[in-house]
N, C-alpha and C. Protein backbone atom coordinates (compact mmCIF):
# COMPACT_ATOMS: atom_id res chain seq x y z
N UNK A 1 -9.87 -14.01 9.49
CA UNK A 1 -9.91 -12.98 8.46
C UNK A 1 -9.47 -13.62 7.14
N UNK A 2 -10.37 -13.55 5.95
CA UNK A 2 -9.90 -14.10 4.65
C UNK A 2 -8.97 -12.74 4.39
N UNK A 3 -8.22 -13.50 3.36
CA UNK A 3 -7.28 -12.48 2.09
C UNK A 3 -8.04 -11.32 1.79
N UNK A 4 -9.31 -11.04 1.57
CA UNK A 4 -9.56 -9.83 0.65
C UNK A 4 -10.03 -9.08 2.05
N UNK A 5 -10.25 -9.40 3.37
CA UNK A 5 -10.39 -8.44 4.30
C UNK A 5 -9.12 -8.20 4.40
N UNK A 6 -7.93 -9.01 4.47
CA UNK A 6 -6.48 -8.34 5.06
C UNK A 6 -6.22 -7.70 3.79
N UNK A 7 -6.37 -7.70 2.78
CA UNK A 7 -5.61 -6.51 1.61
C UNK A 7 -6.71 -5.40 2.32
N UNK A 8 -8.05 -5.33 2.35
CA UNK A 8 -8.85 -4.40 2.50
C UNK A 8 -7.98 -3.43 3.93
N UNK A 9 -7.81 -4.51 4.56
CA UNK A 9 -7.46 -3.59 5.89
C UNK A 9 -5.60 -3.12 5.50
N UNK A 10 -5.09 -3.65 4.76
CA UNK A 10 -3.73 -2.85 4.68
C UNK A 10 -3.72 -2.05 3.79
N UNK A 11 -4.22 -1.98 2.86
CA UNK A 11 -4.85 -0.77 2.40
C UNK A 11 -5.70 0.54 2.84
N UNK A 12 -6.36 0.06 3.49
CA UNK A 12 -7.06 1.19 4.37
C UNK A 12 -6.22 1.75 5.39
N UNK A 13 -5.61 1.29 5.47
CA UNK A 13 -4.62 1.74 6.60
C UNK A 13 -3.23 2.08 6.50
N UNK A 14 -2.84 1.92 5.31
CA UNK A 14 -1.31 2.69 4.87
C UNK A 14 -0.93 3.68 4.62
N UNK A 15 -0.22 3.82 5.44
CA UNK A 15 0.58 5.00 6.43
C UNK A 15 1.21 6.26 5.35
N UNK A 16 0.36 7.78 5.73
CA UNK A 16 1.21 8.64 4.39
C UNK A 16 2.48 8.47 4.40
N UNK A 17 3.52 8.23 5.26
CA UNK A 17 5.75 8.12 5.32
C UNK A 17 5.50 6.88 4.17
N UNK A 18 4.64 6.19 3.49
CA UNK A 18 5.70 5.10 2.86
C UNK A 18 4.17 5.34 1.45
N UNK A 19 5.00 5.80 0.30
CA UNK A 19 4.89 5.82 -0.77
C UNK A 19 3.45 5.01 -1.21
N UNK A 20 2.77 5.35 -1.99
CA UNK A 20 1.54 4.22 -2.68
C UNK A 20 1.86 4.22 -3.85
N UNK A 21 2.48 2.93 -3.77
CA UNK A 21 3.12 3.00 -4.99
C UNK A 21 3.61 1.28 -4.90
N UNK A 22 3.65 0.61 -5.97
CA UNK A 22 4.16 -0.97 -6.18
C UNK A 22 3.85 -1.47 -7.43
N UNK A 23 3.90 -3.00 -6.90
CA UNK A 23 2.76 -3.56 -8.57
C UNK A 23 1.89 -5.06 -7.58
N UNK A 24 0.85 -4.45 -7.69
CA UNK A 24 -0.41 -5.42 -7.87
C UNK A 24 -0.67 -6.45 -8.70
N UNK A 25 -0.37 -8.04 -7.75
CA UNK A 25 -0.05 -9.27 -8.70
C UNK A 25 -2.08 -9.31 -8.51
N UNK A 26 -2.63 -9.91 -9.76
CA UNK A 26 -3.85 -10.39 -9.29
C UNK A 26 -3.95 -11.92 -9.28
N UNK A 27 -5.08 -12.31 -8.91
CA UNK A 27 -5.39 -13.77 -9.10
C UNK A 27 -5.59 -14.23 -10.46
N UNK A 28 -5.10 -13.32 -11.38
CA UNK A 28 -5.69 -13.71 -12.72
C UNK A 28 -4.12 -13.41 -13.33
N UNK A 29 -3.21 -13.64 -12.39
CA UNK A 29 -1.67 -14.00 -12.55
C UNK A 29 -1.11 -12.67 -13.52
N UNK A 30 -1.93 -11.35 -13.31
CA UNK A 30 -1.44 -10.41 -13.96
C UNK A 30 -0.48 -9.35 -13.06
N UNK A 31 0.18 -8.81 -13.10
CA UNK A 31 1.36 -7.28 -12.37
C UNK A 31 0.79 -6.43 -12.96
N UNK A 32 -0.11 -5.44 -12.06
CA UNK A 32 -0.29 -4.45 -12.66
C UNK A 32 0.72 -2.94 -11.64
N UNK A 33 1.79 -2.50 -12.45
CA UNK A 33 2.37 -1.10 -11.43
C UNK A 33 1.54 -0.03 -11.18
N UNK A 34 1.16 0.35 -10.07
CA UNK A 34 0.33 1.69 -9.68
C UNK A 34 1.31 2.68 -8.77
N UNK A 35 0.57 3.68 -8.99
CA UNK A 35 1.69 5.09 -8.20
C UNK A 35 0.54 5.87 -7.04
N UNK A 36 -0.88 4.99 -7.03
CA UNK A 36 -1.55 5.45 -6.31
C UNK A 36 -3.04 4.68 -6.49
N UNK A 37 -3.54 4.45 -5.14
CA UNK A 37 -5.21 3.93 -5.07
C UNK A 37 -6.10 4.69 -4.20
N UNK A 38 -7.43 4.75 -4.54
CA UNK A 38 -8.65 4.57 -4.30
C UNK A 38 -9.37 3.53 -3.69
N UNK A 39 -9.72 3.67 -2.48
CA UNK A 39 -11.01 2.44 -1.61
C UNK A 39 -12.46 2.80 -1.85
N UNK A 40 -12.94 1.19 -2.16
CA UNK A 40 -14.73 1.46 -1.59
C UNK A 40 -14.45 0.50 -0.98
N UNK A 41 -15.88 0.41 -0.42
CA UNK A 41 -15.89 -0.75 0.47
C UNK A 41 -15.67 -2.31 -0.17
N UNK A 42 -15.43 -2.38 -1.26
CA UNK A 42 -15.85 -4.01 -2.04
C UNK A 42 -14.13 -3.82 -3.10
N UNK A 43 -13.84 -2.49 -3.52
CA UNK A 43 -12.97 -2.07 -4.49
C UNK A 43 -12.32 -1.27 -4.46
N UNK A 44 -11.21 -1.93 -5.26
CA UNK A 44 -9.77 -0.89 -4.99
C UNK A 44 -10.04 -0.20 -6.41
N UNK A 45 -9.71 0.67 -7.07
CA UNK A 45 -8.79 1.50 -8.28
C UNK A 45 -7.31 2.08 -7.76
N UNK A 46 -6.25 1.22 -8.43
CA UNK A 46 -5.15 1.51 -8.84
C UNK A 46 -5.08 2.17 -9.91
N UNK A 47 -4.15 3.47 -9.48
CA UNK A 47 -3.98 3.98 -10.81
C UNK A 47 -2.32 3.91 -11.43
N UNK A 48 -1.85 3.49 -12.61
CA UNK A 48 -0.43 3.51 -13.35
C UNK A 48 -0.45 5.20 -13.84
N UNK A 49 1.30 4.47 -13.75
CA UNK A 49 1.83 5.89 -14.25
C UNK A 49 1.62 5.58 -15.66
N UNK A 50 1.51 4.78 -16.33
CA UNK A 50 1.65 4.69 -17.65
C UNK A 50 0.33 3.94 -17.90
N UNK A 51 -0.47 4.05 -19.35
CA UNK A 51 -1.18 3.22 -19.99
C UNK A 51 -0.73 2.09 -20.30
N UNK A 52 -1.63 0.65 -19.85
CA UNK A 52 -1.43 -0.39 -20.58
C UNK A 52 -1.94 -0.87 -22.09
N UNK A 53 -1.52 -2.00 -22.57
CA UNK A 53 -1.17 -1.78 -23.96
C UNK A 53 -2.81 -1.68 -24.74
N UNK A 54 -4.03 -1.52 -23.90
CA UNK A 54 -5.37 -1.10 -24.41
C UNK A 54 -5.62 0.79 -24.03
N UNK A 55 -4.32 1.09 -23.49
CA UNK A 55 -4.20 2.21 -23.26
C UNK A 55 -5.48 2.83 -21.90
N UNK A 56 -5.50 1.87 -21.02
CA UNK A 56 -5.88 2.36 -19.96
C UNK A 56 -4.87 2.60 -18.36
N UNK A 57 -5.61 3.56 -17.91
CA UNK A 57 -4.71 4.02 -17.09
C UNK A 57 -5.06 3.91 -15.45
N UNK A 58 -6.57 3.28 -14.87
CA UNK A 58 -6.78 3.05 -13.93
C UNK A 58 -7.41 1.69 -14.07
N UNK A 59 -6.86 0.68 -13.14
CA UNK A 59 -7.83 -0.62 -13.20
C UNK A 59 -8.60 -0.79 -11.71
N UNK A 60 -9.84 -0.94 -11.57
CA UNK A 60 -11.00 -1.21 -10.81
C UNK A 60 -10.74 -2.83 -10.36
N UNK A 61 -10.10 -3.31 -9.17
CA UNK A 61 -10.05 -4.51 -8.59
C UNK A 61 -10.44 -4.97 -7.26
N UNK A 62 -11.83 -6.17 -7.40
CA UNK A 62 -12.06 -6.79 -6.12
C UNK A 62 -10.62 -7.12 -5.08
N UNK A 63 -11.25 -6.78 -4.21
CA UNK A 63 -10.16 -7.11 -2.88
C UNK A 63 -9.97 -8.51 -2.75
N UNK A 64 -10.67 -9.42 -3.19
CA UNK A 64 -10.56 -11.18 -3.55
C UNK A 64 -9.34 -10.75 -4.83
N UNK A 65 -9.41 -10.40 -5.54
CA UNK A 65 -8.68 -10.53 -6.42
C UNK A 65 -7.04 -10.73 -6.65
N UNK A 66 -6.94 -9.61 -5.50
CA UNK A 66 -5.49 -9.16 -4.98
C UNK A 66 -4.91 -10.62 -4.38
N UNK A 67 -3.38 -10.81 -5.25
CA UNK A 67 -3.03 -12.22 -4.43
C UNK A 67 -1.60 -11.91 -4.39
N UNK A 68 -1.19 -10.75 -4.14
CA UNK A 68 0.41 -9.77 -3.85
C UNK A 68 0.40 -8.58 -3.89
N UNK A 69 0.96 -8.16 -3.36
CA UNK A 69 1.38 -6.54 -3.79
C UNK A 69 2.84 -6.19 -3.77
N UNK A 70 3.49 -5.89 -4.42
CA UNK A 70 5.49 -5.97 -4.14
C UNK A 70 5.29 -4.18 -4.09
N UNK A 71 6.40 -4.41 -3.70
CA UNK A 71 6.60 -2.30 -3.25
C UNK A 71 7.34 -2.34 -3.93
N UNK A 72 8.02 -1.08 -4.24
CA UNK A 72 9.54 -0.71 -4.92
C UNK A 72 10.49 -0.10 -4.87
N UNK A 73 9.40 0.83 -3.66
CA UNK A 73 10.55 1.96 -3.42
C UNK A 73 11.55 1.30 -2.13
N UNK A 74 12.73 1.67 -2.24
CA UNK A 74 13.58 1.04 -1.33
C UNK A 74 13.41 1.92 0.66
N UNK A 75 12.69 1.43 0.99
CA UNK A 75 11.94 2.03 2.33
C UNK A 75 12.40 0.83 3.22
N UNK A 76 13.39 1.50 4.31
CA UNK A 76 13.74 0.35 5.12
C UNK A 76 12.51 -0.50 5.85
N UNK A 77 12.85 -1.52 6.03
CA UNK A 77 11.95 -2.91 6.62
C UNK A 77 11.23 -2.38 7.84
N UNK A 78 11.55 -2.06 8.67
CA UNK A 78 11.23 -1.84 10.08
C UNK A 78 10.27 -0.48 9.81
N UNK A 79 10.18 0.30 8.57
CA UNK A 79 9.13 1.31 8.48
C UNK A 79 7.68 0.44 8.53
N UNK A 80 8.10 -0.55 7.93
CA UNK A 80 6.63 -0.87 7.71
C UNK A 80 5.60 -1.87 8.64
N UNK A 81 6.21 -1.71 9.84
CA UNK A 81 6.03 -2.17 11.07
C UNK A 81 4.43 -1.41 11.74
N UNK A 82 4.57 -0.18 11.02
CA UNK A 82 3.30 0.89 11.23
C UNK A 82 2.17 0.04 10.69
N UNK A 83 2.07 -0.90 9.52
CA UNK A 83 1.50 -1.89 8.81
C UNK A 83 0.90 -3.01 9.48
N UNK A 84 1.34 -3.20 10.85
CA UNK A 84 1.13 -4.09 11.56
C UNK A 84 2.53 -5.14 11.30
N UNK A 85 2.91 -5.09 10.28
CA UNK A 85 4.11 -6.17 10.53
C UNK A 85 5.20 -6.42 11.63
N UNK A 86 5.76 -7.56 11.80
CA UNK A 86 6.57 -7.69 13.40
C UNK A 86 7.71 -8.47 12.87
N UNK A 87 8.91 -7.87 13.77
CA UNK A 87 9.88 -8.91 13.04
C UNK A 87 9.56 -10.23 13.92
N UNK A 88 10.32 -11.21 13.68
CA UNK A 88 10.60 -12.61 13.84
C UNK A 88 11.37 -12.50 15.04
N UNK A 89 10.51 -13.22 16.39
CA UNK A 89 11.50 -13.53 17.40
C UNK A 89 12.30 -15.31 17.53
């Protein structure tokens, strides 16, 4: 599985208990904060709570593009296990 199928699939698949909400690093070394997204099959739209400084408020991003996503809300570790994540034996 490349990178833009695993963002595709953790995205498609995140769980309503844990917030949509973070900041989206891209490959074009930008943070963008969103409070909520949109899937197609090829593309995400993140949308911010706030306008950036061209005063837009949703950005349209290939799933190649995506090269992080950080969360923010403080949601214990082991929630996000629903994610497929596993701790470390």
């Amino acid at each position: 599985m490349d990178s833009a199928e695993g963002w595709r699939s953790i995205l498609e698949n995140w769980p309503a208990a844990i917030p949509k909400k973070g900041i989206v690093v891209t490959t074009y070394q930008e943070s963008i904060p969103f409070q909520n997204f949109l899937l197609s099959s090829s593309v995400v739209m993140f949308e911010r709570d706030k306008p950036d400084s061209l005063g837009a408020r949703k950005v349209m991003l290939s799933y190649s593009a995506i090269c992080a996503i950080k969360l923010t809300d403080p949601v214990e570790l082991a929630r996000y296990q629903v994610m497929g994540f596993q701790p470390s034996t």
